[in-house]
Protein backbone atom coordinates (compact mmCIF):
# COMPACT_ATOMS: atom_id res chain seq x y z
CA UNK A 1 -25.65 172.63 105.37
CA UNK A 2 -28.59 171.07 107.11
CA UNK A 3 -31.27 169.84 105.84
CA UNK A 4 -34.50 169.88 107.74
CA UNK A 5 -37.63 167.66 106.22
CA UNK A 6 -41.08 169.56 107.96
CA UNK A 7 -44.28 167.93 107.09
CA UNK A 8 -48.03 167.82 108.38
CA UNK A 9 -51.39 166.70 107.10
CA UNK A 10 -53.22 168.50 104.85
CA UNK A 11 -54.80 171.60 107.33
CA UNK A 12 -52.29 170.94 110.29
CA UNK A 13 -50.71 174.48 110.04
CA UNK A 14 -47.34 173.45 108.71
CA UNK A 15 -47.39 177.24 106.33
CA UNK A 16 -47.26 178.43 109.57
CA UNK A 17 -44.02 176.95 110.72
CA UNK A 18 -42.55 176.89 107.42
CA UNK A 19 -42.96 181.29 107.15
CA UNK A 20 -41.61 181.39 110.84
CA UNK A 21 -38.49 179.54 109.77
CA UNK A 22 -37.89 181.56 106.78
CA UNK A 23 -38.59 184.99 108.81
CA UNK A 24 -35.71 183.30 111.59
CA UNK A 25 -33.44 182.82 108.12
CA UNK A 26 -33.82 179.29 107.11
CA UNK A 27 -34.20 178.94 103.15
CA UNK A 28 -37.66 177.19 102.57
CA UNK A 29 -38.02 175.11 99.77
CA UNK A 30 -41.49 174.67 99.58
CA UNK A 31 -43.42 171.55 97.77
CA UNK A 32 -46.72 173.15 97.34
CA UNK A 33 -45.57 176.18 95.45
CA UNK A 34 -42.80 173.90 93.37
CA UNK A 35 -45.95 171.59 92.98
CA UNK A 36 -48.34 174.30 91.62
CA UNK A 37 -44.59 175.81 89.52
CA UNK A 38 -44.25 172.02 87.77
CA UNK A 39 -47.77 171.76 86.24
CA UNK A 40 -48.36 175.57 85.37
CA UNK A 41 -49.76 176.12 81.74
CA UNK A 42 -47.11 174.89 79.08
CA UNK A 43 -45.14 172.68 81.22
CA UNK A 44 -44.82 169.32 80.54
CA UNK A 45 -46.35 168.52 83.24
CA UNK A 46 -49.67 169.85 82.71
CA UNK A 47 -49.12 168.18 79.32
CA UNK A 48 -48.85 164.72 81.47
CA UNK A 49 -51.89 165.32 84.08
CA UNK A 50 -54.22 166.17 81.21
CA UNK A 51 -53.33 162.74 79.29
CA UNK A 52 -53.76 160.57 82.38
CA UNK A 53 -56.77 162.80 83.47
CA UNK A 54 -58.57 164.39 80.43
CA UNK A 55 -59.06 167.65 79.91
CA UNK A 56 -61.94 167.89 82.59
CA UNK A 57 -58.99 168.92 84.70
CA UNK A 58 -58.64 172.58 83.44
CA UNK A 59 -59.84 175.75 83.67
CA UNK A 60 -61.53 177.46 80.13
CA UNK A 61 -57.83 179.57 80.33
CA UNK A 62 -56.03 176.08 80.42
CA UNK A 63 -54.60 176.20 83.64
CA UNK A 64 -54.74 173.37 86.12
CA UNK A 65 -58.25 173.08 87.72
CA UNK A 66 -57.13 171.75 91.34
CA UNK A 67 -60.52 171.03 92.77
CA UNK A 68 -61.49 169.15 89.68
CA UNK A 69 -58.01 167.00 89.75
CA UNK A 70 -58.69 166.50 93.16
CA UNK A 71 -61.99 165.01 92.54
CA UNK A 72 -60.94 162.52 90.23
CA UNK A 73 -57.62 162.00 91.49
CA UNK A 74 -57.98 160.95 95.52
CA UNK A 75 -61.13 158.76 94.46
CA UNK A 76 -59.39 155.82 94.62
CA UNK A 77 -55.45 154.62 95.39
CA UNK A 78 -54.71 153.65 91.75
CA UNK A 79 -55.87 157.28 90.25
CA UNK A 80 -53.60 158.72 93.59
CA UNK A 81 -50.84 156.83 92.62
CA UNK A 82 -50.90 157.85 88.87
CA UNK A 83 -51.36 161.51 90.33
CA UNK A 84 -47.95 161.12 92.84
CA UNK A 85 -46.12 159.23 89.47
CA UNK A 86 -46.14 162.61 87.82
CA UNK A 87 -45.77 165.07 89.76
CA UNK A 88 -43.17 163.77 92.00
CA UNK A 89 -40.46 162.77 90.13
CA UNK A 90 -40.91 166.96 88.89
CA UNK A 91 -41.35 168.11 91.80
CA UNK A 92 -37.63 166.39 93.11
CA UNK A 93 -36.04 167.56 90.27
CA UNK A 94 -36.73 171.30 91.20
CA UNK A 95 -36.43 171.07 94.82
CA UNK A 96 -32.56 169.65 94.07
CA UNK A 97 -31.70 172.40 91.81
CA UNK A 98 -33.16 174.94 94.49
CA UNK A 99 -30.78 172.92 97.30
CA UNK A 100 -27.84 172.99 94.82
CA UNK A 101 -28.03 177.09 94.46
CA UNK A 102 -27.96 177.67 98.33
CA UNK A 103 -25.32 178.75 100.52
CA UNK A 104 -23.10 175.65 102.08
CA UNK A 105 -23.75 177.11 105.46
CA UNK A 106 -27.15 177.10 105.03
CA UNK A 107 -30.34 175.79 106.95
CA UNK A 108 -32.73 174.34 104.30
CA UNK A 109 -36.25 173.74 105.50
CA UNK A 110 -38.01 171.29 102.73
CA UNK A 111 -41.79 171.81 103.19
CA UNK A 112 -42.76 168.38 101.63
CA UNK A 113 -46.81 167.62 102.11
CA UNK A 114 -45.98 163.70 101.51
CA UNK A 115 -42.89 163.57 103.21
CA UNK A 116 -44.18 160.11 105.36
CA UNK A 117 -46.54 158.97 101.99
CA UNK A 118 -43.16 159.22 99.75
CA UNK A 119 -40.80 157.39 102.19
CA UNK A 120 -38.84 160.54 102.42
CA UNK A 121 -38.12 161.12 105.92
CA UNK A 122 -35.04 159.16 106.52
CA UNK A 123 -32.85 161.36 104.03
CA UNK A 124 -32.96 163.98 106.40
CA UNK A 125 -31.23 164.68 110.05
CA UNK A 126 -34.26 166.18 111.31
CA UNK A 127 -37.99 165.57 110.49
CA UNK A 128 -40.62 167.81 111.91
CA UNK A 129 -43.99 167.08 111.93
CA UNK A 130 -46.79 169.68 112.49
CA UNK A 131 -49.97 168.28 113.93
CA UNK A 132 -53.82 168.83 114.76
CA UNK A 133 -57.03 166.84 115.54
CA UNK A 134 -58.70 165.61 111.97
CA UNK A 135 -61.83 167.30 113.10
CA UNK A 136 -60.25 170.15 113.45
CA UNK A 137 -58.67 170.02 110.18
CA UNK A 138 -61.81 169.26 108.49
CA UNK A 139 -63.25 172.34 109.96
CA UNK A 140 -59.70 175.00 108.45
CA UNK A 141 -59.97 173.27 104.79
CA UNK A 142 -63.62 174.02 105.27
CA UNK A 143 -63.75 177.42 106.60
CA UNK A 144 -60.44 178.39 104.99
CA UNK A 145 -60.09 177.09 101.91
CA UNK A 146 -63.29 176.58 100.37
CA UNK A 147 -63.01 172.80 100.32
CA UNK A 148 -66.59 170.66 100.85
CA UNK A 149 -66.52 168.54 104.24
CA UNK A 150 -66.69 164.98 101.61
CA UNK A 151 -63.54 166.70 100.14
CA UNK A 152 -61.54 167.31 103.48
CA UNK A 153 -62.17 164.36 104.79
CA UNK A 154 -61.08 162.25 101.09
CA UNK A 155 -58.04 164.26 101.37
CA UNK A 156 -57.10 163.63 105.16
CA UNK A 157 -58.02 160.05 104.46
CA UNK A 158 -55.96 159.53 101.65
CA UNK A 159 -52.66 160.64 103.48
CA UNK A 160 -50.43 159.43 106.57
CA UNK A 161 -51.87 158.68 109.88
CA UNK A 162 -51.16 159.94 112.68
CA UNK A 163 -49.49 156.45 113.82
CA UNK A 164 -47.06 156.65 110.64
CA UNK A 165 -45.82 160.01 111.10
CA UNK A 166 -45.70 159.77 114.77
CA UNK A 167 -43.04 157.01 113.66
CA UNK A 168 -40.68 159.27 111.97
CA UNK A 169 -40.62 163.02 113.77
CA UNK A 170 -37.91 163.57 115.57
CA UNK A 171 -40.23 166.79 116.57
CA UNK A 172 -43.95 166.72 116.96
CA UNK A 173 -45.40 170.48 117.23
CA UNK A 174 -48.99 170.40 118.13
CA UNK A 175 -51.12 172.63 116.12
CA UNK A 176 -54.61 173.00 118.36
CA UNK A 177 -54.33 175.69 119.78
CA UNK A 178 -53.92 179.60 118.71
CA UNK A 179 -51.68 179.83 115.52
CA UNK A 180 -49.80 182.39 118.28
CA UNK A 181 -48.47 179.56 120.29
CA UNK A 182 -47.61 177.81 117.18
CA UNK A 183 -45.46 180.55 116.49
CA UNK A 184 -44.05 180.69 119.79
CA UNK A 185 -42.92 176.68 119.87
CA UNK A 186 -41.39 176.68 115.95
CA UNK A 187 -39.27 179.87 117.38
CA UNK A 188 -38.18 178.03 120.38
CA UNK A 189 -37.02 174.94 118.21
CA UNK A 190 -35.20 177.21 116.25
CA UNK A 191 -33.47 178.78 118.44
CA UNK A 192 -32.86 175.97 120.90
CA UNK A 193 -32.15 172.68 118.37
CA UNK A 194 -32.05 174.09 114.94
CA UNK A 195 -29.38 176.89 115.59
CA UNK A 196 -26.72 175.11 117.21
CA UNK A 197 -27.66 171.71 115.10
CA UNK A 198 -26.51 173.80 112.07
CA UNK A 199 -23.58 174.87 114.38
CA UNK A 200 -22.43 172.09 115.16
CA UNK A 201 -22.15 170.58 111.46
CA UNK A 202 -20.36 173.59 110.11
CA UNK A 203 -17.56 173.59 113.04
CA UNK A 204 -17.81 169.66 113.38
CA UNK A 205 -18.78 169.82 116.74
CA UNK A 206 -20.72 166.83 118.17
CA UNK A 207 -23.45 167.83 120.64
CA UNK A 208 -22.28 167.35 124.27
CA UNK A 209 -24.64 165.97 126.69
CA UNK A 210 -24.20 165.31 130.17
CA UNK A 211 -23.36 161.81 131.52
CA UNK A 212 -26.49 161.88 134.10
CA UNK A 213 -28.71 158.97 134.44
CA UNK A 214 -32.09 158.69 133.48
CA UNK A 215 -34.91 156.39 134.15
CA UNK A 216 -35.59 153.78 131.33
CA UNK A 217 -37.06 155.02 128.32
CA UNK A 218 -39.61 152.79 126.09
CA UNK A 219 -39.03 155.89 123.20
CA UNK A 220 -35.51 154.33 123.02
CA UNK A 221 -36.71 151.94 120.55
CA UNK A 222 -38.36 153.99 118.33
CA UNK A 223 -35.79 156.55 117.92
CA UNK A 224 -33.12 154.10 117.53
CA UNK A 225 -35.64 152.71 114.55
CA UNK A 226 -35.63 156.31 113.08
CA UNK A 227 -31.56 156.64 113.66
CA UNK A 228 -31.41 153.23 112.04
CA UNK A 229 -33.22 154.25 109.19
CA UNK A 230 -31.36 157.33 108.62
CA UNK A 231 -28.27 155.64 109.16
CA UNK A 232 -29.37 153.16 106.58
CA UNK A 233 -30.06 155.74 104.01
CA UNK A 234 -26.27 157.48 104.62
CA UNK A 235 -24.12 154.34 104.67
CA UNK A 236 -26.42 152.48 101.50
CA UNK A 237 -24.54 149.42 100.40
CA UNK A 238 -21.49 149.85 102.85
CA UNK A 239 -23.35 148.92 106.19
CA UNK A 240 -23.45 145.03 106.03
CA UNK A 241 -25.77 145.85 109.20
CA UNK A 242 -26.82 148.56 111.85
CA UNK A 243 -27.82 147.16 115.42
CA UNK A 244 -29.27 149.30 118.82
CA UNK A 245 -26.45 148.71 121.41
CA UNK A 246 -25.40 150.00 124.62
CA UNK A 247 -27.69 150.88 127.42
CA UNK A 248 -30.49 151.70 125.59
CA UNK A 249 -31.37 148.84 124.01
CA UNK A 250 -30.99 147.26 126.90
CA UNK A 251 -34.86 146.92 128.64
CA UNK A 252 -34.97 148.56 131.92
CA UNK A 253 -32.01 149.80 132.27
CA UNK A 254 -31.61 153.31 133.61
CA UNK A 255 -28.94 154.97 131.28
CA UNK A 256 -27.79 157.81 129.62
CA UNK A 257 -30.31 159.75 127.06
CA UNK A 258 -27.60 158.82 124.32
CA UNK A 259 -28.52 156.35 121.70
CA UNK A 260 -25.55 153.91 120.79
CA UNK A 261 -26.20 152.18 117.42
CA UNK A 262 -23.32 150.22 115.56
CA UNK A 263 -22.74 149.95 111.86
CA UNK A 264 -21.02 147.51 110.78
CA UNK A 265 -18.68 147.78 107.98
CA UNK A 266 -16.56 145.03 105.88
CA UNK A 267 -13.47 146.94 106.73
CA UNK A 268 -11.40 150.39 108.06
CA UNK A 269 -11.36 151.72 104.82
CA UNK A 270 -15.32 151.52 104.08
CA UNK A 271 -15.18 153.03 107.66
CA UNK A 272 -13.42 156.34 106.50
CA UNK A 273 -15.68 156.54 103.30
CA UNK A 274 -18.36 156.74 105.44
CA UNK A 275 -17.14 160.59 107.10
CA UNK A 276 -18.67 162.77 104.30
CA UNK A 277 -22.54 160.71 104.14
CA UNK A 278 -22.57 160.19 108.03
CA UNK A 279 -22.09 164.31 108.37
CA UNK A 280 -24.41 165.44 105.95
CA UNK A 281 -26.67 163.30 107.89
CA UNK A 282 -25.59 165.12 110.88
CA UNK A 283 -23.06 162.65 112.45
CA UNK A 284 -19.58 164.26 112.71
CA UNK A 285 -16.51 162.34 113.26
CA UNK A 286 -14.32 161.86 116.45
CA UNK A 287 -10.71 161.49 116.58
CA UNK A 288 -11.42 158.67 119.09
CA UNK A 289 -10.12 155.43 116.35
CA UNK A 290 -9.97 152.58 118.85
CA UNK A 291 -11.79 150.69 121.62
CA UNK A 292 -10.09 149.60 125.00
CA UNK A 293 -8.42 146.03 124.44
CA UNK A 294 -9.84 143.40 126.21
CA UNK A 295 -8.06 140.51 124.39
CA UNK A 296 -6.39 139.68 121.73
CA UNK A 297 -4.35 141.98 118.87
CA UNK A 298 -5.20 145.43 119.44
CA UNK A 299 -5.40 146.46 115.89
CA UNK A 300 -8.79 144.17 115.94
CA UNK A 301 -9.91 146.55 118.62
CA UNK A 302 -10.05 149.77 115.88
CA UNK A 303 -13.40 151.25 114.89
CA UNK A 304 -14.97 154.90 113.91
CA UNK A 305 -16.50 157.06 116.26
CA UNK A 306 -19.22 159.94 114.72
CA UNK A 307 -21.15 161.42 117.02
CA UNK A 308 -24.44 163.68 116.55
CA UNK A 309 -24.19 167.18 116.38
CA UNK A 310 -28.09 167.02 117.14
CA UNK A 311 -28.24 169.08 120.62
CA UNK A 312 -32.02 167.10 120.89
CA UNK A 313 -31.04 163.43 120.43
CA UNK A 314 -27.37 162.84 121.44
CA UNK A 315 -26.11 159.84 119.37
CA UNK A 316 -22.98 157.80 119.61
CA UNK A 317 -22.27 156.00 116.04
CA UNK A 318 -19.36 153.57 115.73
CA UNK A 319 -18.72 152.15 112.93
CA UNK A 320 -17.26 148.66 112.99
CA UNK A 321 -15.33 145.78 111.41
CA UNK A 322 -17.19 142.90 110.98
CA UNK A 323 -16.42 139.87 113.14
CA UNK A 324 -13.77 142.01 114.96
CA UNK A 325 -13.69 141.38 118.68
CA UNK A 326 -15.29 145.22 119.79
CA UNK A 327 -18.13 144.68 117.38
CA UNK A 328 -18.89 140.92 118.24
CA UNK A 329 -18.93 142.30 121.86
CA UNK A 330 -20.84 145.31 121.36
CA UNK A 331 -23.89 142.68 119.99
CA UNK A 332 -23.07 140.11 122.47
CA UNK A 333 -23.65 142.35 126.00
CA UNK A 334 -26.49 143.42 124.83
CA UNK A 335 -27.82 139.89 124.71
CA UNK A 336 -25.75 139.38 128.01
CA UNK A 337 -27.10 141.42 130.17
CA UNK A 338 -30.66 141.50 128.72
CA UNK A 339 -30.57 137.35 129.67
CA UNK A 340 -28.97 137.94 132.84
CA UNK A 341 -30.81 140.07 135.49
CA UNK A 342 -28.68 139.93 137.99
CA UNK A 343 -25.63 141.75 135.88
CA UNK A 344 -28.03 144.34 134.64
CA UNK A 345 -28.35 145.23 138.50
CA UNK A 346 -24.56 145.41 139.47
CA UNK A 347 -24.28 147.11 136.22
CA UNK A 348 -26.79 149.75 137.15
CA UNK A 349 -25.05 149.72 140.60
CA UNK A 350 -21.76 150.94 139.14
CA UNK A 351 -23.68 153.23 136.81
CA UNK A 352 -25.39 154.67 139.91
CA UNK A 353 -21.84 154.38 141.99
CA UNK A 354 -19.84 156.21 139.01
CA UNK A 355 -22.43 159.68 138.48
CA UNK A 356 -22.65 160.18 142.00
CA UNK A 357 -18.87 161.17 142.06
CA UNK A 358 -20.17 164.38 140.27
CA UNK A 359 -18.42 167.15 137.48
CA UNK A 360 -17.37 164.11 134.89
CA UNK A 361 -17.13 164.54 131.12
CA UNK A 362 -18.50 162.18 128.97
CA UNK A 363 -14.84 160.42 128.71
CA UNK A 364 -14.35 160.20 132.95
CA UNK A 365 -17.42 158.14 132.67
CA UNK A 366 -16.53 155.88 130.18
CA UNK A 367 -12.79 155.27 131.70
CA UNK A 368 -14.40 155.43 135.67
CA UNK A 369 -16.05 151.96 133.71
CA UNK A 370 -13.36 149.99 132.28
CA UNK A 371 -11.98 147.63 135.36
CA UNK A 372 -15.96 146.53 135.49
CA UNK A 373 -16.01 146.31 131.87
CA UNK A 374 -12.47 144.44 131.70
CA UNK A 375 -14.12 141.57 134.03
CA UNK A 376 -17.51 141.69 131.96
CA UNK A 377 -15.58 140.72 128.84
CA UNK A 378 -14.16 137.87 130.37
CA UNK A 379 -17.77 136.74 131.80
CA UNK A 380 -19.67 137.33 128.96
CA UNK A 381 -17.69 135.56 126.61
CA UNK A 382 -18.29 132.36 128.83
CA UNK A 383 -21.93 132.94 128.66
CA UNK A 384 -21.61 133.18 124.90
CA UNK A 385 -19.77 129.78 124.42
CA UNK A 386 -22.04 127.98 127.58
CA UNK A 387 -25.34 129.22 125.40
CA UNK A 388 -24.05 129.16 121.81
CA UNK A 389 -24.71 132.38 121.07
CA UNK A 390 -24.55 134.06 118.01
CA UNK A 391 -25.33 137.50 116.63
CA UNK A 392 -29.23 137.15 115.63
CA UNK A 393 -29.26 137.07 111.89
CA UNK A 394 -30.84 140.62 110.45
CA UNK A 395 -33.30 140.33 107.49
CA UNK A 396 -32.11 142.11 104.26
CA UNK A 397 -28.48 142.52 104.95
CA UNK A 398 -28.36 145.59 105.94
CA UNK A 399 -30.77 144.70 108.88
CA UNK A 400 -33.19 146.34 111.13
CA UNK A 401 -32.98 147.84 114.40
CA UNK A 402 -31.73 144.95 117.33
């Protein structure tokens, strides 16, 4: 099953993505209706709005007036918050029992208007977000749906910016133009991420990219914040920290486009126990079980490999002891070669000398690096004890993104 979190401001078009999904096959679990289901007359519910609201809120019928709720309810953040306190905790409780009745093969599309507001987005493997100018919101809710331009604009205001969701879509569809074109790019992410995503997790495929090199990326960062975070939410309590290694944490450096983030684990066993949370967050596991030896007892040199069966943001997961020798050196030559310009340049150099051979696989790369690697062991554990280094403490425990 995957699980797919779309969201959008309020007049963004996100309906529109959400009905091309379903027409494609996904099953669409849909906040706004479950939201208007959970307070319809008799429900508790309504019962719960009217006590915290007063019964200015309904209709003469006694069904939910929206426009007056809304009024009174996105006047100010305290009334907003009493609002969300309701109906949320409701609304979840439906949506799970909706999730729990589908197929396990399935493609679930969660249409959740407060996915960013509710802190939502990291329990999913992909987050979509479904954008358009404010004024040009303003302008639908007006024309559309009968809303007063002081209303729109409370409404707009009172949700995510553009800055916070920007933060955690994997996929940004912009909604300006023609609801036509819309159309056209939801089908196209369908077809060409969501399809074999879903693939991929069922058959426990990871997603193959090439080993080509690409310029530098500053979006590294931020999508190895959002992995993080998602990683964060899978592992819970068993990730004693989660850290941005390899290339692309590296600044400058061309790489790869494949993210490398460790998680570090007290031992092999909270390793394994991470296999069925790391998949339904779309991470599937390898049978690769060990890093090359560099020193030492090999059986210090085990980890966990899961890779991401995301065709759209190729991710290499391993999962690591702590204070064993391949995850003290995964933090430490990251650190290395940041400090050191001069290795980040013969390492680019062999990067460079390595891809130009041509027709490699993902593992020819990684071996064609090993005699460099062997040597850059050796090196950077002198630099370690000549500077005193030490893995850079992570607030929190489980830690943020390094």
């Amino acid at each position: 099953m995957l699980r797919i979190g779309l969201t959008g401001g309020i007049g963004a078009g996100k309906s529109t993505v959400s009905a091309t999904f379903s027409e494609l096959g996904a099953i669409v679990v849909d906040g706004d209706v479950i939201a208007r289901e959970v307070v319809e007359p008799g429900t508790p519910g309504l019962t719960k709005l009217v006590e915290a609201f007063g019964d200015g809120i309904l209709h003469p019928d006694g069904a939910l007036n929206r426009p007056a709720l809304a009024a009174i309810a996105f006047s100010d953040d305290e009334k907003r918050q009493t609002l969300n306190g309701i109906v949320h905790p409701l609304v979840a409780h439906r949506r799970s029992e909706l999730i729990d009745a589908a197929h396990e093969d399935a493609v679930i599309v969660e249409d959740i208007p407060l996915l960013v507001e509710s802190q939502m987005a990291s329990m999913f493997p992909l987050v979509v977000i479904v954008h358009a100018d404010p004024e040009l919101r303003v302008k639908r809710l007006i024309e559309y749906r009968g809303f007063t331009e002081q209303d729109a604009r409370a409404r707009i205001a009172a949700q995510a910016t553009e800055e916070q969701r920007r933060a955690v879509a994997d996929v940004w569809l912009d909604n300006s133009g023609s609801a036509g074109a819309l159309v056209d790019e939801a089908r196209a992410l369908w077809h060409e991420r969501i399809q074999p995503f879903a693939h991929n997790i069922t058959t426990g495929q990871p997603a193959r990219p090439a080993p080509e090199l690409v310029p530098s990326d500053p979006d590294w960062v931020a999508e190895a914040q959002r992995i993080s975070a998602r990683l964060r939410t899978a592992c819970g309590h068993r990730a004693v920290r989660i850290d941005h290694i390899g290339s692309t944490a590296i600044p400058g450096l061309d790489a790869k486009d494949v993210i490398d983030v460790q998680v570090t684990v007290a031992s092999l066993e909270a390793a394994d126990e991470l296999a069925d949370p790391l998949l339904t967050a779309g991470y599937v596991r390898t049978p690769i079980t060990q890093d090359t030896v560099h020193a030492g007892d090999s059986d210090l040199w085990q980890k966990r490999l899961f890779c991401s069966a995301d065709p759209g943001r190729p991710t290499n997961v391993h999962v690591r002891v702590d204070g064993w020798p391949g995850q003290q050196f995964a933090l430490l030559f990251v650190d290395w070669v940041t400090a050191n310009p001069a290795v980040r340049d013969d390492y680019l150099d062999l990067k460079r000398r390595v891809t130009a051979q041509g027709h490699m696989t993902m593992s020819d790369y990684a071996q064609a690096k090993e005699p460099w690697f062997l040597d850059a062991y050796r090196r950077a554990q002198m630099w370690a004890d000549t500077t005193g280094w030490r893995p850079a403490d992570q607030a929190g425990g489980t830690g943020s993104t390094g």
